[in-house]
Protein backbone atom coordinates (compact mmCIF):
# COMPACT_ATOMS: atom_id res chain seq x y z
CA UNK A 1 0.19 -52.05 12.22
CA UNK A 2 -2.45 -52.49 14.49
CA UNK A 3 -3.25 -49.37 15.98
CA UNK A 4 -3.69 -47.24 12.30
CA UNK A 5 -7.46 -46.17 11.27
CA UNK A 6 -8.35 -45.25 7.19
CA UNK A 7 -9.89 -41.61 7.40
CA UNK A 8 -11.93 -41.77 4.05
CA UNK A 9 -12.11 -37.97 2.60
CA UNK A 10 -14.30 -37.16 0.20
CA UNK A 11 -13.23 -35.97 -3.15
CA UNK A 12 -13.40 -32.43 -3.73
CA UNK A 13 -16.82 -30.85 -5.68
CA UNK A 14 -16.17 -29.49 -8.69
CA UNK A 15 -17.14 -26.16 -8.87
CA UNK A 16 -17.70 -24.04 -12.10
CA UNK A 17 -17.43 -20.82 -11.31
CA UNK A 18 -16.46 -20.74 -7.42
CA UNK A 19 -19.49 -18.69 -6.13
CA UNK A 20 -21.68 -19.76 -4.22
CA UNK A 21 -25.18 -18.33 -3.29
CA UNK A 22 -25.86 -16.15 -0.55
CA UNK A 23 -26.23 -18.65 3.03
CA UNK A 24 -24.88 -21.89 1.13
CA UNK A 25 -21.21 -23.32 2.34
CA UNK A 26 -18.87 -24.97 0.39
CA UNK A 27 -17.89 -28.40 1.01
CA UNK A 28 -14.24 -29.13 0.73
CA UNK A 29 -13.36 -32.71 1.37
CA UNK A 30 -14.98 -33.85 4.83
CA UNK A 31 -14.45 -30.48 6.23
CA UNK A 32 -17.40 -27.19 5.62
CA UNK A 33 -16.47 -23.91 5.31
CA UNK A 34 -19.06 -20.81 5.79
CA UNK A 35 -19.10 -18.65 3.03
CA UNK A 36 -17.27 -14.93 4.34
CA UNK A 37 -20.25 -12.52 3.67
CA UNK A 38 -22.74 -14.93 4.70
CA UNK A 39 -25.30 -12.44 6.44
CA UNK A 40 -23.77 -9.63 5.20
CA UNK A 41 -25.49 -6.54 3.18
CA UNK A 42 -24.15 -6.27 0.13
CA UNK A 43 -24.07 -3.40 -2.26
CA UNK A 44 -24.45 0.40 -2.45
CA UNK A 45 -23.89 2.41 1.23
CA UNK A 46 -26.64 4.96 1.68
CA UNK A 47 -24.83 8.50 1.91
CA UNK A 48 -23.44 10.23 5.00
CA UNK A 49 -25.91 12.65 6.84
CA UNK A 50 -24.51 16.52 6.90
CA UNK A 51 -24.39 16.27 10.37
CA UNK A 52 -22.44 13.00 10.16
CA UNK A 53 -19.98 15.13 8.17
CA UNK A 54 -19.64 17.71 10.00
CA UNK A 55 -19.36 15.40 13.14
CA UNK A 56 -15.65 13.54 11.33
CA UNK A 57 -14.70 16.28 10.39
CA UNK A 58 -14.40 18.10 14.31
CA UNK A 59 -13.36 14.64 15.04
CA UNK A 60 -10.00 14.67 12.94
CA UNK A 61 -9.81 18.63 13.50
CA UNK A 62 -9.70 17.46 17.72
CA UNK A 63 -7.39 15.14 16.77
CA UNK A 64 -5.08 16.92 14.92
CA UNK A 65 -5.06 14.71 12.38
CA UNK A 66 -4.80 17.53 9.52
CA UNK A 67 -3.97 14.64 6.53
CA UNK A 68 -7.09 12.91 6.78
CA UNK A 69 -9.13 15.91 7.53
CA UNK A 70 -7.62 17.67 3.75
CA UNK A 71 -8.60 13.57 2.39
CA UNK A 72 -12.08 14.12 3.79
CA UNK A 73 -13.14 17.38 2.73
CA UNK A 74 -11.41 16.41 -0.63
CA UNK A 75 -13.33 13.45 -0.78
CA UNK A 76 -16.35 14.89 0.24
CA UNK A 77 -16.33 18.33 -1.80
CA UNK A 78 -15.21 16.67 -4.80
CA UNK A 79 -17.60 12.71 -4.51
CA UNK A 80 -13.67 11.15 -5.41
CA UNK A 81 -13.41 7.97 -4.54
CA UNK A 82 -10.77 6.55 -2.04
CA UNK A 83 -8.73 5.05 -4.32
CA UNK A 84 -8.65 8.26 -6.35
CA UNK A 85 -7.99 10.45 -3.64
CA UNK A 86 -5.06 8.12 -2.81
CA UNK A 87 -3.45 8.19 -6.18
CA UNK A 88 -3.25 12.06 -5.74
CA UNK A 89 0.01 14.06 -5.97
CA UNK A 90 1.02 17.32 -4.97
CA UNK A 91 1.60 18.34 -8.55
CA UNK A 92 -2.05 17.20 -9.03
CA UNK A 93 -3.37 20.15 -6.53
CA UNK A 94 -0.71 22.49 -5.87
CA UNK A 95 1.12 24.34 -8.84
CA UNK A 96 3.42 27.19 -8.58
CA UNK A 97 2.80 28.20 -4.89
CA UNK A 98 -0.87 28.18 -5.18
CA UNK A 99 -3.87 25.28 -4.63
CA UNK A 100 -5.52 24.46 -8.19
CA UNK A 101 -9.09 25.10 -8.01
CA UNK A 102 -9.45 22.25 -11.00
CA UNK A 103 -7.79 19.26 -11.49
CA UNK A 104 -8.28 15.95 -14.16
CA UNK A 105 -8.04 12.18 -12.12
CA UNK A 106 -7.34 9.88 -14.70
């Protein structure tokens, strides 16, 4: 046929381990593709201010949002984790009728 161009792609790069360094893109046959936390600050937060605390937790009190106020405090009175907090039962903090003041997160 007449009207039919070749597109020529280039073969993909082999990379070794798949990470690139911080700023560099990868190059995937013709097309380039910006690495996702290019930019980005990566590592350790620096901890929340007392006043930020105390300025989420009016927030979710206003709000009424009592769940994620008891996750909060939790969090924040105990240093869990997120993922911690959320594998949490009931069992876990509340035996018998009455809130354990200790509790083992495994």
């Amino acid at each position: 046929m007449t009207g039919e161009h070749q597109i020529e792609v280039e073969p993909e790069l082999p990379f070794e381990t798949g990470i690139l360094a911080k700023g560099m893109s990868a190059r995937v046959g013709s097309l380039r593709f910006r690495a996702w936390n290019k930019g980005n600050i990566l590592g350790q937060k620096r901890a929340l201010k007392p006043r930020e605390v105390w300025a989420i937790r009016v927030r979710l009190h206003i709000a009424g949002k009592l769940r994620d106020l008891a996750l909060f405090n939790l969090a924040i009175n105990s240093k869990l984790r997120g993922c911690d907090l959320l594998k949490l039962r009931m069992a876990d903090v509340f035996l018998g009728g009455a809130i354990r003041t200790r509790t083992a997160v495994i």
